[in-house]
PDB file of N, CA and C in Angstrom:
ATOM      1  N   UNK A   1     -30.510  24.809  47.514  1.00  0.00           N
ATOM      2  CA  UNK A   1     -30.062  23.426  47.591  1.00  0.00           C
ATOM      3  C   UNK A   1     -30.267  22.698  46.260  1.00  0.00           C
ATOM      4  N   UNK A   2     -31.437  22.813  45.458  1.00  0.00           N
ATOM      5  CA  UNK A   2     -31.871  22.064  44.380  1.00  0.00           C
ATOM      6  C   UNK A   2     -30.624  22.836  43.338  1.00  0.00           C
ATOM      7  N   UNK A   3     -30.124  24.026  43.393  1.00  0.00           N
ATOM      8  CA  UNK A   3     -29.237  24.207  42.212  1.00  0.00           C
ATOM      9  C   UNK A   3     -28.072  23.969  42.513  1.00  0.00           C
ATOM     10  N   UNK A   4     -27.882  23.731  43.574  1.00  0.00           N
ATOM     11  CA  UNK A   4     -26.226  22.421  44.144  1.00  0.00           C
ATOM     12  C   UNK A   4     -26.318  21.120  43.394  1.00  0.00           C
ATOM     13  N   UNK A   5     -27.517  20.828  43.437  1.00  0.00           N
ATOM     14  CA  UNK A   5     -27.667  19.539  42.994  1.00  0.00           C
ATOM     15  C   UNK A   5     -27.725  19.353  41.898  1.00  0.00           C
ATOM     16  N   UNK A   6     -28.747  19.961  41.215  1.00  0.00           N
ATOM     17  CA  UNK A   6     -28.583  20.295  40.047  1.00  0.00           C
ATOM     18  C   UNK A   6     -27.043  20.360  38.623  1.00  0.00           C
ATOM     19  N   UNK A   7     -26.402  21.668  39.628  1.00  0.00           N
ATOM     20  CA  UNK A   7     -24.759  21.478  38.945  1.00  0.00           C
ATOM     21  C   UNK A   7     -24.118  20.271  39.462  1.00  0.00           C
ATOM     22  N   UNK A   8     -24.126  19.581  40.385  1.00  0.00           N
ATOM     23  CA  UNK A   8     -23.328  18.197  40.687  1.00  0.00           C
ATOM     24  C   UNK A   8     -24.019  17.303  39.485  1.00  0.00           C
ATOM     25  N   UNK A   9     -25.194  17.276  39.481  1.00  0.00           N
ATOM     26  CA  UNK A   9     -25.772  16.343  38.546  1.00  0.00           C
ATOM     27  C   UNK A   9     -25.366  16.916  37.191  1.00  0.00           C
ATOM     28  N   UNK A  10     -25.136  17.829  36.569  1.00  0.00           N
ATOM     29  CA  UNK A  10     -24.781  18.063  35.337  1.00  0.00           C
ATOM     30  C   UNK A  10     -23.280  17.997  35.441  1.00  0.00           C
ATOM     31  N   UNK A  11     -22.494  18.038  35.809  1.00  0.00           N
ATOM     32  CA  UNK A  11     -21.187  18.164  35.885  1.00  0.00           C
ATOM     33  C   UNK A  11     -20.410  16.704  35.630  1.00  0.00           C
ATOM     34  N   UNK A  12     -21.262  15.865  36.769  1.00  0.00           N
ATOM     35  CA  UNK A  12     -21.163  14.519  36.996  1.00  0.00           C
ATOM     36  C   UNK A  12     -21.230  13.713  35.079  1.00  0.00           C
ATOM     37  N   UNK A  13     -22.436  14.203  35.001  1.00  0.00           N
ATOM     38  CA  UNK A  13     -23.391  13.585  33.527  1.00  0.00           C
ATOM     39  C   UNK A  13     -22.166  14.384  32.393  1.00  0.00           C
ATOM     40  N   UNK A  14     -21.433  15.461  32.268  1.00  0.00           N
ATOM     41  CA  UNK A  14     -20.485  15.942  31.277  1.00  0.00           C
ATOM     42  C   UNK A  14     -18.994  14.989  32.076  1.00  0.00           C
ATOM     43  N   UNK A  15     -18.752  14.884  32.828  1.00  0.00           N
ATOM     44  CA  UNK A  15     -17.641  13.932  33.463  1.00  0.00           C
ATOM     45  C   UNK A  15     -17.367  12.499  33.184  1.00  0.00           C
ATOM     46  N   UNK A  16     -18.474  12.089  32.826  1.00  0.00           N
ATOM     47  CA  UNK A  16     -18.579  10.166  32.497  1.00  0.00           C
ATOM     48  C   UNK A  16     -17.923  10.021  31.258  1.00  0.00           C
ATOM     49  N   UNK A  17     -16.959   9.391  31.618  1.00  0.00           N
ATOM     50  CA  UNK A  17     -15.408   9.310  30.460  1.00  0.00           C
ATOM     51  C   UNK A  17     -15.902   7.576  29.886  1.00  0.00           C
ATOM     52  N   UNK A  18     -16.210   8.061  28.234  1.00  0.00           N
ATOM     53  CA  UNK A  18     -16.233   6.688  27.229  1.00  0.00           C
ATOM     54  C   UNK A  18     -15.305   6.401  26.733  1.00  0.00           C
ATOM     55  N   UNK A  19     -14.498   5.579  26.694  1.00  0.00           N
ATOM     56  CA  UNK A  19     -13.299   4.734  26.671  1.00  0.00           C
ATOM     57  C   UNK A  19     -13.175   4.314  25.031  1.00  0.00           C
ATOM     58  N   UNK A  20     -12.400   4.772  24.209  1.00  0.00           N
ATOM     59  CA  UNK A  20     -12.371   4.386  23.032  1.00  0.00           C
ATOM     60  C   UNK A  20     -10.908   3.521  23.188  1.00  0.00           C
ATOM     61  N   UNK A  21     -10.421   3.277  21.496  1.00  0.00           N
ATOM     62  CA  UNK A  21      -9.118   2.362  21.330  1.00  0.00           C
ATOM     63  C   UNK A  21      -7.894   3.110  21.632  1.00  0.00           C
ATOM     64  N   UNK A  22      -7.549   4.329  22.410  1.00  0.00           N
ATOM     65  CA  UNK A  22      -6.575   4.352  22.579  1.00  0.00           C
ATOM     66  C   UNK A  22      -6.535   5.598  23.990  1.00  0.00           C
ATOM     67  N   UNK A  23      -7.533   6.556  23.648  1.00  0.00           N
ATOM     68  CA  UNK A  23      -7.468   7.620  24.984  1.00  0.00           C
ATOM     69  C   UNK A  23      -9.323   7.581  24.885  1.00  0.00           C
ATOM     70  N   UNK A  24      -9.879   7.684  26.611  1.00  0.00           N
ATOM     71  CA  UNK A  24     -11.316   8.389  26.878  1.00  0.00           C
ATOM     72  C   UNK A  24     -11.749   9.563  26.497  1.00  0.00           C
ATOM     73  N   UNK A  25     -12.786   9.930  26.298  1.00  0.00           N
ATOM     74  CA  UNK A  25     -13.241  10.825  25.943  1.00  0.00           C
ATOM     75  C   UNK A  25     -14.689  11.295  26.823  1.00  0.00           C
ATOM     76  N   UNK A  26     -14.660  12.535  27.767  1.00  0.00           N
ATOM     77  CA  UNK A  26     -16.176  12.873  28.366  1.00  0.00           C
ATOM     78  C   UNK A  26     -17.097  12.762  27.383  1.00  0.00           C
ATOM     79  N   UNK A  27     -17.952  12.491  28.312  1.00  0.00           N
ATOM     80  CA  UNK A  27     -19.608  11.961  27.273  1.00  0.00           C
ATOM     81  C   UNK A  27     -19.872  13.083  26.755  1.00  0.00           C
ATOM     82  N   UNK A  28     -19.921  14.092  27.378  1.00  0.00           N
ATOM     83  CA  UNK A  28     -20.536  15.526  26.564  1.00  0.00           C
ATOM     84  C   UNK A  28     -20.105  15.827  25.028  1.00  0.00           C
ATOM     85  N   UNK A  29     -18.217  15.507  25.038  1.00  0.00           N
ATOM     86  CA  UNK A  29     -17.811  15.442  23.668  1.00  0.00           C
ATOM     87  C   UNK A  29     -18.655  14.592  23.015  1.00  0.00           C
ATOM     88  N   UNK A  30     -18.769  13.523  23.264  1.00  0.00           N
ATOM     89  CA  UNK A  30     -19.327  12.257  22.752  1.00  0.00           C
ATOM     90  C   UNK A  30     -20.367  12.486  21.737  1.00  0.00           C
ATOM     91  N   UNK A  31     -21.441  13.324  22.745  1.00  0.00           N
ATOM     92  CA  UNK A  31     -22.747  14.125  22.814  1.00  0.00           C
ATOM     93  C   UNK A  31     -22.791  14.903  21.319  1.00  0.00           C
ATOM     94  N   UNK A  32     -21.892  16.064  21.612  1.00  0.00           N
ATOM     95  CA  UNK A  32     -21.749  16.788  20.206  1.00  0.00           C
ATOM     96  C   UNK A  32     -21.226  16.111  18.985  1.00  0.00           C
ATOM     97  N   UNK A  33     -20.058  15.598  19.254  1.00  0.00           N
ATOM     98  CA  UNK A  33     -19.438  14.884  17.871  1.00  0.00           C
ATOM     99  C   UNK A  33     -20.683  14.178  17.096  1.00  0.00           C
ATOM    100  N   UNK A  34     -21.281  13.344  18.112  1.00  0.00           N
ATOM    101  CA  UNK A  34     -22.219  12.418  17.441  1.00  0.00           C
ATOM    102  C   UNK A  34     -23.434  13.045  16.645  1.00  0.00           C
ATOM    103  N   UNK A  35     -23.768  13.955  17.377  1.00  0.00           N
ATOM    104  CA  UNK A  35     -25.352  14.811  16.975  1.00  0.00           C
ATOM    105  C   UNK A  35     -24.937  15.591  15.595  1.00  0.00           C
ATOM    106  N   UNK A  36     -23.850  15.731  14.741  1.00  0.00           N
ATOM    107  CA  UNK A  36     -23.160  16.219  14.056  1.00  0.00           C
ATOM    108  C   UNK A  36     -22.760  15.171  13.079  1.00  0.00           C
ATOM    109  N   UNK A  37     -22.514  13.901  13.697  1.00  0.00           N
ATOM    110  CA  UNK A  37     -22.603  12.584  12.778  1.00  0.00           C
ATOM    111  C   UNK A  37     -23.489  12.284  12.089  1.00  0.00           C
ATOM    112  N   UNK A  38     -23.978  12.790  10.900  1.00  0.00           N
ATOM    113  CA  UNK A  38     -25.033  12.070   9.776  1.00  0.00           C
ATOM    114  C   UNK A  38     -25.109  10.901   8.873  1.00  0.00           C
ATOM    115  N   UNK A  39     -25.993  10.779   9.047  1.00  0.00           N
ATOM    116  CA  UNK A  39     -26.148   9.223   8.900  1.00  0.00           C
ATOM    117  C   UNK A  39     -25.741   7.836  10.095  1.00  0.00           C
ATOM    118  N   UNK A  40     -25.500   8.384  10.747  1.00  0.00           N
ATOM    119  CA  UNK A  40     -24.970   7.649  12.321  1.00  0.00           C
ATOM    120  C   UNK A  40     -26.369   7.246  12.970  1.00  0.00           C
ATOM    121  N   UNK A  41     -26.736   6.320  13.480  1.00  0.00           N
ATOM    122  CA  UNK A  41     -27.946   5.502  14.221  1.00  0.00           C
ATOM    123  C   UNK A  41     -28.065   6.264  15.262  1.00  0.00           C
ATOM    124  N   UNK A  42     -26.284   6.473  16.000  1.00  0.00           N
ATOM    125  CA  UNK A  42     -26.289   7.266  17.515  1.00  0.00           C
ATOM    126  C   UNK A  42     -26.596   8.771  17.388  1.00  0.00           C
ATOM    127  N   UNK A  43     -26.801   9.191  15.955  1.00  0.00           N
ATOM    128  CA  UNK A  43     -26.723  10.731  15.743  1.00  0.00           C
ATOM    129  C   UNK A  43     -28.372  10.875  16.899  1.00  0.00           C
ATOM    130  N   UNK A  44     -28.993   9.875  16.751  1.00  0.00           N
ATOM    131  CA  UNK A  44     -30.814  10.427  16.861  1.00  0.00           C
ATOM    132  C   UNK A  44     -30.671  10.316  18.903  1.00  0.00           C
ATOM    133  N   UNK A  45     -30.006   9.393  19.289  1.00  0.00           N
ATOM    134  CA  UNK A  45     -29.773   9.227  20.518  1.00  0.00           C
ATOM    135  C   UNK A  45     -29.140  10.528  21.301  1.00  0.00           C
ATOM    136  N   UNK A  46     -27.643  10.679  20.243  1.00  0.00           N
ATOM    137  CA  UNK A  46     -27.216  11.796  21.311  1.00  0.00           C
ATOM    138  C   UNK A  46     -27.645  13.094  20.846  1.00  0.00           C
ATOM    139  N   UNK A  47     -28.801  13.327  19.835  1.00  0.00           N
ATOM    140  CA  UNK A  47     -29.573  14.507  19.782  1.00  0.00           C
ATOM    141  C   UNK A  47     -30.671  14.498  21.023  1.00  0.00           C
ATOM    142  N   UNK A  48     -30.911  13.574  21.005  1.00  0.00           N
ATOM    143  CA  UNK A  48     -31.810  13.436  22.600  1.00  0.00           C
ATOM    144  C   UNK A  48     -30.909  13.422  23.742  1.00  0.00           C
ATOM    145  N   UNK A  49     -30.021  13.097  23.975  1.00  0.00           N
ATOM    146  CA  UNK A  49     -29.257  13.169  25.384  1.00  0.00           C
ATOM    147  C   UNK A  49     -29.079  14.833  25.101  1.00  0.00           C
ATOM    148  N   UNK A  50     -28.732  15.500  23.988  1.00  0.00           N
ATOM    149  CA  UNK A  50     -28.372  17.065  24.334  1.00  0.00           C
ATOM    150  C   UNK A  50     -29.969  17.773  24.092  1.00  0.00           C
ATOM    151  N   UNK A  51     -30.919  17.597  23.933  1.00  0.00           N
ATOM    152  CA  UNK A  51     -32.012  17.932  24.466  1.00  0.00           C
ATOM    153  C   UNK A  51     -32.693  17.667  25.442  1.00  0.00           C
ATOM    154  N   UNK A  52     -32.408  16.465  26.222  1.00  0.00           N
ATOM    155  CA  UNK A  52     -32.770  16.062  27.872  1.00  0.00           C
ATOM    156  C   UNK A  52     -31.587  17.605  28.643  1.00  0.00           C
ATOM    157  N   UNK A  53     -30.220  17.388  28.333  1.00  0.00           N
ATOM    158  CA  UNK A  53     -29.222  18.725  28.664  1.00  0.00           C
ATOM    159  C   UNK A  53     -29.839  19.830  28.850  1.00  0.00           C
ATOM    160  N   UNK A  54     -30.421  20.457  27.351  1.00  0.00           N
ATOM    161  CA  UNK A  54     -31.214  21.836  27.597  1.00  0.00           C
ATOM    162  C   UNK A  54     -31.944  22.605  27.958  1.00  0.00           C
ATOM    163  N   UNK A  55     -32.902  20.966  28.384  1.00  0.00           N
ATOM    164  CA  UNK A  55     -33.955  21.320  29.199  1.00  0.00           C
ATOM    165  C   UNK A  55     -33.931  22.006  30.511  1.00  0.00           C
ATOM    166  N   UNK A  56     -32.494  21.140  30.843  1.00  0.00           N
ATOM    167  CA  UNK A  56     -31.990  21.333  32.438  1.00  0.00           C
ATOM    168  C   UNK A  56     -32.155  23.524  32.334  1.00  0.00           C
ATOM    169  N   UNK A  57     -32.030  23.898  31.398  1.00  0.00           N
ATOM    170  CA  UNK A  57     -31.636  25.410  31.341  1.00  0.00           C
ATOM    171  C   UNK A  57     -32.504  26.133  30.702  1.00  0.00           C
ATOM    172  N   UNK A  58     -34.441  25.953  30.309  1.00  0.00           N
ATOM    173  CA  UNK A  58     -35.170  26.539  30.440  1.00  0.00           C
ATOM    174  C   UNK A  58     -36.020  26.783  31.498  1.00  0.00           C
ATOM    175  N   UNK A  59     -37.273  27.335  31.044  1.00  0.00           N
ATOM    176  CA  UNK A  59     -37.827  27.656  32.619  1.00  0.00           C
ATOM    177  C   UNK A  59     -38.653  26.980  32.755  1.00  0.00           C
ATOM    178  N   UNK A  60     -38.988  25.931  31.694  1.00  0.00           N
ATOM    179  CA  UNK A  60     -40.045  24.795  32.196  1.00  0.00           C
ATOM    180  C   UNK A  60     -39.521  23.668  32.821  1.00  0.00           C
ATOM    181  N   UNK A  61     -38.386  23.758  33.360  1.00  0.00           N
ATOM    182  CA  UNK A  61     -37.869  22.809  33.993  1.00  0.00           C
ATOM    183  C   UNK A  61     -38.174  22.578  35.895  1.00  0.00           C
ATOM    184  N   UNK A  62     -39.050  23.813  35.837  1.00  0.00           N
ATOM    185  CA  UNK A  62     -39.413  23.807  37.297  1.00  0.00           C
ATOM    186  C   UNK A  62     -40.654  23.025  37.063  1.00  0.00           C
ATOM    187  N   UNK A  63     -41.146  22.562  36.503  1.00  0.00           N
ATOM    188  CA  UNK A  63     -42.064  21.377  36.343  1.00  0.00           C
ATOM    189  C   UNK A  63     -41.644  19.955  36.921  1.00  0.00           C
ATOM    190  N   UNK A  64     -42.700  19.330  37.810  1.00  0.00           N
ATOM    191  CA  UNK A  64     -41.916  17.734  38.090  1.00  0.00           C
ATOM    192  C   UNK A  64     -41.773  17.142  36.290  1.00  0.00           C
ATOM    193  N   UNK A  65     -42.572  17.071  35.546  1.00  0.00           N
ATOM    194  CA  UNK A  65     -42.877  16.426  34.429  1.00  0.00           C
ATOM    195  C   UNK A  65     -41.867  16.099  33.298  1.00  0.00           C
ATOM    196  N   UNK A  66     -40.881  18.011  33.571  1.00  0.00           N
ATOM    197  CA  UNK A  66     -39.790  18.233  32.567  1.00  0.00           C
ATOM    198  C   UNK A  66     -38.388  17.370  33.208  1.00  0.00           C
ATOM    199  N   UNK A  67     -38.511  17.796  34.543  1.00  0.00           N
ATOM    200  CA  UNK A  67     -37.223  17.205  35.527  1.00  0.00           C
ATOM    201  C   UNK A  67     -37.323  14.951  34.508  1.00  0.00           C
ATOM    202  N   UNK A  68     -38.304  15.009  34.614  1.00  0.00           N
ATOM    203  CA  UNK A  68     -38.639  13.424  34.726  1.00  0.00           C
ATOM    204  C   UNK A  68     -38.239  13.470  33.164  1.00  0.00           C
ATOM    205  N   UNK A  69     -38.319  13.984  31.971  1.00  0.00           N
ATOM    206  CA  UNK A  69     -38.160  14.006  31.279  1.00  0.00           C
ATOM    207  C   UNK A  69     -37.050  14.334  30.528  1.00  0.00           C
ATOM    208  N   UNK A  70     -36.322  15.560  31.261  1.00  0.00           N
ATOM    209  CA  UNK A  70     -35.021  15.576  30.918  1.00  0.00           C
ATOM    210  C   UNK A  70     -34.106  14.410  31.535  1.00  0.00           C
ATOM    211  N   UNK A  71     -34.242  13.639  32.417  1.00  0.00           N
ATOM    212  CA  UNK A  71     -34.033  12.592  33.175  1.00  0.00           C
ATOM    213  C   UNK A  71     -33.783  11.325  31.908  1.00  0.00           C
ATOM    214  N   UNK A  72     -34.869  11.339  31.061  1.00  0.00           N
ATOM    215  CA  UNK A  72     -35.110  10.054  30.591  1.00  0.00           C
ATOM    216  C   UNK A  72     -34.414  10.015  29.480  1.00  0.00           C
ATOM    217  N   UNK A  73     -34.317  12.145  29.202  1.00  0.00           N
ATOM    218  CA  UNK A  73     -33.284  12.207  27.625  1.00  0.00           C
ATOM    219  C   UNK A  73     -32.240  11.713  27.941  1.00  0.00           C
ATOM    220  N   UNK A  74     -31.337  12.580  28.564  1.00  0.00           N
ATOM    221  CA  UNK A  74     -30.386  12.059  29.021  1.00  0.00           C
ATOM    222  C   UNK A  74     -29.694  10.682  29.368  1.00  0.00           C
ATOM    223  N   UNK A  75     -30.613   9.936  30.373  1.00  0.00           N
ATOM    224  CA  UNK A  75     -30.291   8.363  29.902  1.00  0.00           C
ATOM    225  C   UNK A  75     -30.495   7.765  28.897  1.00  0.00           C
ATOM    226  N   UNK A  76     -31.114   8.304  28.179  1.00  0.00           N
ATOM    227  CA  UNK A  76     -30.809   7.102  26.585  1.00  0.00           C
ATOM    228  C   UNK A  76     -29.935   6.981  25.987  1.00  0.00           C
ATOM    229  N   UNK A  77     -28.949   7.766  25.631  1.00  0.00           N
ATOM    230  CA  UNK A  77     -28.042   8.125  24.786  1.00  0.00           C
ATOM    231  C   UNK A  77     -27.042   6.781  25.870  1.00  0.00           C
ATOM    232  N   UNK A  78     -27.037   6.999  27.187  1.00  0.00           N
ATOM    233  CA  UNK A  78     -26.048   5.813  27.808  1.00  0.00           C
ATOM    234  C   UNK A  78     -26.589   4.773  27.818  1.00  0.00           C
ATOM    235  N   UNK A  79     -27.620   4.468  27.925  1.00  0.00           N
ATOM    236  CA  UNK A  79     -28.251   2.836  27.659  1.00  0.00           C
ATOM    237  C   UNK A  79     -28.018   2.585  26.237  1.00  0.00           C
ATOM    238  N   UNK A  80     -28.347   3.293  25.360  1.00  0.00           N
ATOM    239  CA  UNK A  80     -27.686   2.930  23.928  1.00  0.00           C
ATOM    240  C   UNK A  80     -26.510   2.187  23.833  1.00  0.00           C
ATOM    241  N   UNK A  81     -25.748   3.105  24.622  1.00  0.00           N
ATOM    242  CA  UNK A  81     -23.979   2.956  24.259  1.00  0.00           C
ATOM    243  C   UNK A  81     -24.129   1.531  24.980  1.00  0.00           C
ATOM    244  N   UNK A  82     -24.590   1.463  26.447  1.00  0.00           N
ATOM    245  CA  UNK A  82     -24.323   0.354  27.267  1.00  0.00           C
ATOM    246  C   UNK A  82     -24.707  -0.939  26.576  1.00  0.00           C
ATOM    247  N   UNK A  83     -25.917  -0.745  25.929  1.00  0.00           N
ATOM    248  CA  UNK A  83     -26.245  -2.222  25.116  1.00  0.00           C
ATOM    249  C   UNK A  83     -26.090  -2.426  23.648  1.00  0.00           C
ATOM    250  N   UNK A  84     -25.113  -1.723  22.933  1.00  0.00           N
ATOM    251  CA  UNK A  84     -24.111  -1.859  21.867  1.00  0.00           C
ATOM    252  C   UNK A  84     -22.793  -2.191  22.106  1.00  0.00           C
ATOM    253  N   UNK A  85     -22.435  -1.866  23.111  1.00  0.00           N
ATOM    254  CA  UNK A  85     -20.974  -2.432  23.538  1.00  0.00           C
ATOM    255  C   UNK A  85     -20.739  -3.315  24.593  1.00  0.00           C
ATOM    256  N   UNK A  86     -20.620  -4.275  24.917  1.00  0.00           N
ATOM    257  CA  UNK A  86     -20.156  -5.473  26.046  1.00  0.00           C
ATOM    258  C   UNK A  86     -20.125  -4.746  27.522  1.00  0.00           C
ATOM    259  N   UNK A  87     -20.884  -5.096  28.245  1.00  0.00           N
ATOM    260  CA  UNK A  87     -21.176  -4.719  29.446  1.00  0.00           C
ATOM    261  C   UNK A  87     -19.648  -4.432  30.070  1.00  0.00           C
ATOM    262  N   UNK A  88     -18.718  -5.816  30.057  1.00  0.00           N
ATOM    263  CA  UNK A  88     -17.427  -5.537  30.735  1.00  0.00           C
ATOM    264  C   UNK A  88     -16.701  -4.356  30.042  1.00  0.00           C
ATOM    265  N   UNK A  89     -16.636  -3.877  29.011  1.00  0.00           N
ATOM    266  CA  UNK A  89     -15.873  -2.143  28.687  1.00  0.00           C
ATOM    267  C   UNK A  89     -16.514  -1.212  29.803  1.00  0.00           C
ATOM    268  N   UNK A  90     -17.509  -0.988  30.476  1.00  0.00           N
ATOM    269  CA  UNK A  90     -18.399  -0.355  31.222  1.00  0.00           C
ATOM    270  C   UNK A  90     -17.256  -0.144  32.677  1.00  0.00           C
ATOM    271  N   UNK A  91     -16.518  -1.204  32.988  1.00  0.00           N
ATOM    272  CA  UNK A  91     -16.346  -1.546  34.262  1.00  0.00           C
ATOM    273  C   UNK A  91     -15.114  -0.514  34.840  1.00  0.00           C
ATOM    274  N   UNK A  92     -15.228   0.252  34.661  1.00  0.00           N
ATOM    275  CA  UNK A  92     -13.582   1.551  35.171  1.00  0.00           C
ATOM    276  C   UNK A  92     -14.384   2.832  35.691  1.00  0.00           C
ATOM    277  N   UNK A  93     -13.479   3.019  36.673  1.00  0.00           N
ATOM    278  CA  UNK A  93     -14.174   4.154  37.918  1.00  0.00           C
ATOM    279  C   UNK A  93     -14.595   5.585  37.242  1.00  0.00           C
ATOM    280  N   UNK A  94     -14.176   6.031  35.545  1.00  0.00           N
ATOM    281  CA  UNK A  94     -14.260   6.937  35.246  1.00  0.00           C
ATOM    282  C   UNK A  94     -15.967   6.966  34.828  1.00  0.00           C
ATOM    283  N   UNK A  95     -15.944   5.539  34.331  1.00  0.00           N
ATOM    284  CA  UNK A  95     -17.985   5.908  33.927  1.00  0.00           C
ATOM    285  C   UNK A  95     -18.703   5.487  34.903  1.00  0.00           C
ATOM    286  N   UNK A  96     -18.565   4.953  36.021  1.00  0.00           N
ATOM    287  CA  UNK A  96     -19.069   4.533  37.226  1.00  0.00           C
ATOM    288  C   UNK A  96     -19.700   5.312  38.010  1.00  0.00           C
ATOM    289  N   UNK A  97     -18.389   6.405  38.661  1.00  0.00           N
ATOM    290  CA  UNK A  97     -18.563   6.572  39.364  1.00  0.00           C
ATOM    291  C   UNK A  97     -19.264   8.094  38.977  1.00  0.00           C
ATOM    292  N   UNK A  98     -18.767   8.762  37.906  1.00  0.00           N
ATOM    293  CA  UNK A  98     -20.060  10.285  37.635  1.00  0.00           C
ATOM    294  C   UNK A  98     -21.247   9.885  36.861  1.00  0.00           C
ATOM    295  N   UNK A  99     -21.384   8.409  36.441  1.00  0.00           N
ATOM    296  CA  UNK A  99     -23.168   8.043  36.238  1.00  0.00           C
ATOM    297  C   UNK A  99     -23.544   7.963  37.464  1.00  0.00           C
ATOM    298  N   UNK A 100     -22.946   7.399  38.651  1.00  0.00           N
ATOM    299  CA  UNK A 100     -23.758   7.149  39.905  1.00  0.00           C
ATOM    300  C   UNK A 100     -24.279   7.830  40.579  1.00  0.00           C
ATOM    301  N   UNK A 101     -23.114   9.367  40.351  1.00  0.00           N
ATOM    302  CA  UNK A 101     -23.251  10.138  41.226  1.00  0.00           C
ATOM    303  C   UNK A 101     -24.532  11.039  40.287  1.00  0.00           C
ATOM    304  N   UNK A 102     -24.620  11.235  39.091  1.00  0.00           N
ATOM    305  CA  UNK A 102     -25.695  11.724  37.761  1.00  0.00           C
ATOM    306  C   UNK A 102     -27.099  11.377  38.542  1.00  0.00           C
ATOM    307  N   UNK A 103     -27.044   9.803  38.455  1.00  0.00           N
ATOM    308  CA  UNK A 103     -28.307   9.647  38.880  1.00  0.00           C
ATOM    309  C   UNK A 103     -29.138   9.272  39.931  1.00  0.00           C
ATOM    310  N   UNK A 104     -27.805   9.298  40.980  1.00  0.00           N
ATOM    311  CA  UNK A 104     -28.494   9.867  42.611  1.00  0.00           C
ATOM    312  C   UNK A 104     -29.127  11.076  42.719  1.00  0.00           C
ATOM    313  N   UNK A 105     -28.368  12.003  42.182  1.00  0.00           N
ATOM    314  CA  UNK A 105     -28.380  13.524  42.676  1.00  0.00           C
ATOM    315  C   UNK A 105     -29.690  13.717  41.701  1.00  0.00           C
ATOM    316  N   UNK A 106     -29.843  13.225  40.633  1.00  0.00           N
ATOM    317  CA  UNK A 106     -30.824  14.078  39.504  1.00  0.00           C
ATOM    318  C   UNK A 106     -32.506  13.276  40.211  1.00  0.00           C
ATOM    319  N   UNK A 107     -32.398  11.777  40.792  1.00  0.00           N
ATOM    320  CA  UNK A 107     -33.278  11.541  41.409  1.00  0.00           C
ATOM    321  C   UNK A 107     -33.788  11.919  42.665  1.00  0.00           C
ATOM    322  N   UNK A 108     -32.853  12.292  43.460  1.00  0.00           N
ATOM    323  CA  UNK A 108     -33.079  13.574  44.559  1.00  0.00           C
ATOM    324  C   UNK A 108     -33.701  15.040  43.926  1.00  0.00           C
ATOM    325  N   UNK A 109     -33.342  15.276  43.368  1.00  0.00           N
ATOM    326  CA  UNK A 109     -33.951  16.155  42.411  1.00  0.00           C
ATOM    327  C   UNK A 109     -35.188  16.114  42.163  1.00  0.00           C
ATOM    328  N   UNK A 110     -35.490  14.901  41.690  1.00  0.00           N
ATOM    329  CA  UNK A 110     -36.849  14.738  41.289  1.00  0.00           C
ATOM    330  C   UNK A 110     -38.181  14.747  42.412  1.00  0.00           C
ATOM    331  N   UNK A 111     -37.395  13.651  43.519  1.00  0.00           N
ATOM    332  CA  UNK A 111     -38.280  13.764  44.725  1.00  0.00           C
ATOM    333  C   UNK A 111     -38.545  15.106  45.650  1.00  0.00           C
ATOM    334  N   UNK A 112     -37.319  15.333  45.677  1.00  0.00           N
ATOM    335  CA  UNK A 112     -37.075  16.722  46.245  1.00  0.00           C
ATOM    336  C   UNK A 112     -37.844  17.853  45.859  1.00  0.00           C
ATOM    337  N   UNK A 113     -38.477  17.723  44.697  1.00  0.00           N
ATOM    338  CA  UNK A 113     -38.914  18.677  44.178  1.00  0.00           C
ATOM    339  C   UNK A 113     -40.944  18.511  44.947  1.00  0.00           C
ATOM    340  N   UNK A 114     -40.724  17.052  44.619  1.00  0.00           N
ATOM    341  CA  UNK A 114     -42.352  16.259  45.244  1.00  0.00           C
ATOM    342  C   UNK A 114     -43.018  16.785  46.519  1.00  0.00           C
ATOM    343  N   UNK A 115     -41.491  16.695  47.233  1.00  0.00           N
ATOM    344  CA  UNK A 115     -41.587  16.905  48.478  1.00  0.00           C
ATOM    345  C   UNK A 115     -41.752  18.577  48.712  1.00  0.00           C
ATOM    346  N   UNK A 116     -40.981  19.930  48.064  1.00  0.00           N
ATOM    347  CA  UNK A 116     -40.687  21.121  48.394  1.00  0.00           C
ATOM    348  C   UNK A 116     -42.353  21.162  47.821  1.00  0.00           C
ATOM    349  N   UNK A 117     -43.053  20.614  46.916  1.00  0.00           N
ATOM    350  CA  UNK A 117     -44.437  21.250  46.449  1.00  0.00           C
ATOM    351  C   UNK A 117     -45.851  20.690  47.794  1.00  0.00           C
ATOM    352  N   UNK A 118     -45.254  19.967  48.541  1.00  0.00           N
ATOM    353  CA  UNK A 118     -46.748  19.199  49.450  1.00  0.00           C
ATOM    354  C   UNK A 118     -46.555  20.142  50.205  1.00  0.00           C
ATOM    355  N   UNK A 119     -44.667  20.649  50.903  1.00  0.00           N
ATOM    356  CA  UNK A 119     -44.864  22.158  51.724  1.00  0.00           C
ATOM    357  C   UNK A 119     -45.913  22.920  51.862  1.00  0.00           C
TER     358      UNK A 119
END
């Protein structure tokens, strides 16, 4: 069950479409282009959103500690974006609705995990 969730939650988190001046682009592109951008402010952000990513795919991730942590990489890189750019660009079903679904499932995740260890 946790690796259902798991791929919904990563799938969701590569799915969240950022809206530039003429066509969107998935965050994951976003992710790489930027971490590749030198001298870019966002380069240091979305080097952390793709290391919160990798974590998801070692083996210390069966840790509550790493889950919580790859959790927190990962959202920075979108709180960045969210409070550099005007809240209303935010508002279209493409970044809505696979952040929502990102960070339901990845917080089920987290508890879920709380809960499978008191077993």
């Amino acid at each position: 069950m946790e690796i259902k969730l798991k791929i919904i939650a990563l799938i969701s988190y590569s799915l969240i479409i950022l809206m530039g001046q003429i066509i969107g682009i998935p965050f994951i592109f976003w992710l790489i282009f930027t971490s590749f951008d030198f001298g870019n402010v966002d380069q240091v952000f979305a080097v952390l959103g793709l290391v919160g990513l990798i974590l998801n795919f070692t083996k210390y991730w069966e840790f509550r500690i790493i889950k919580i942590l790859s959790f927190i990489l990962m959202i920075i890189p979108l709180i960045r974006r969210m409070t550099e750019i005007p809240i209303e660009k935010f508002n279209y079903l493409g970044f809505q609705a696979p952040l929502a679904i990102f960070v339901i499932t990845y917080i089920i995740i987290i508890i879920r995990h709380e809960q499978v260890k008191s077993n």
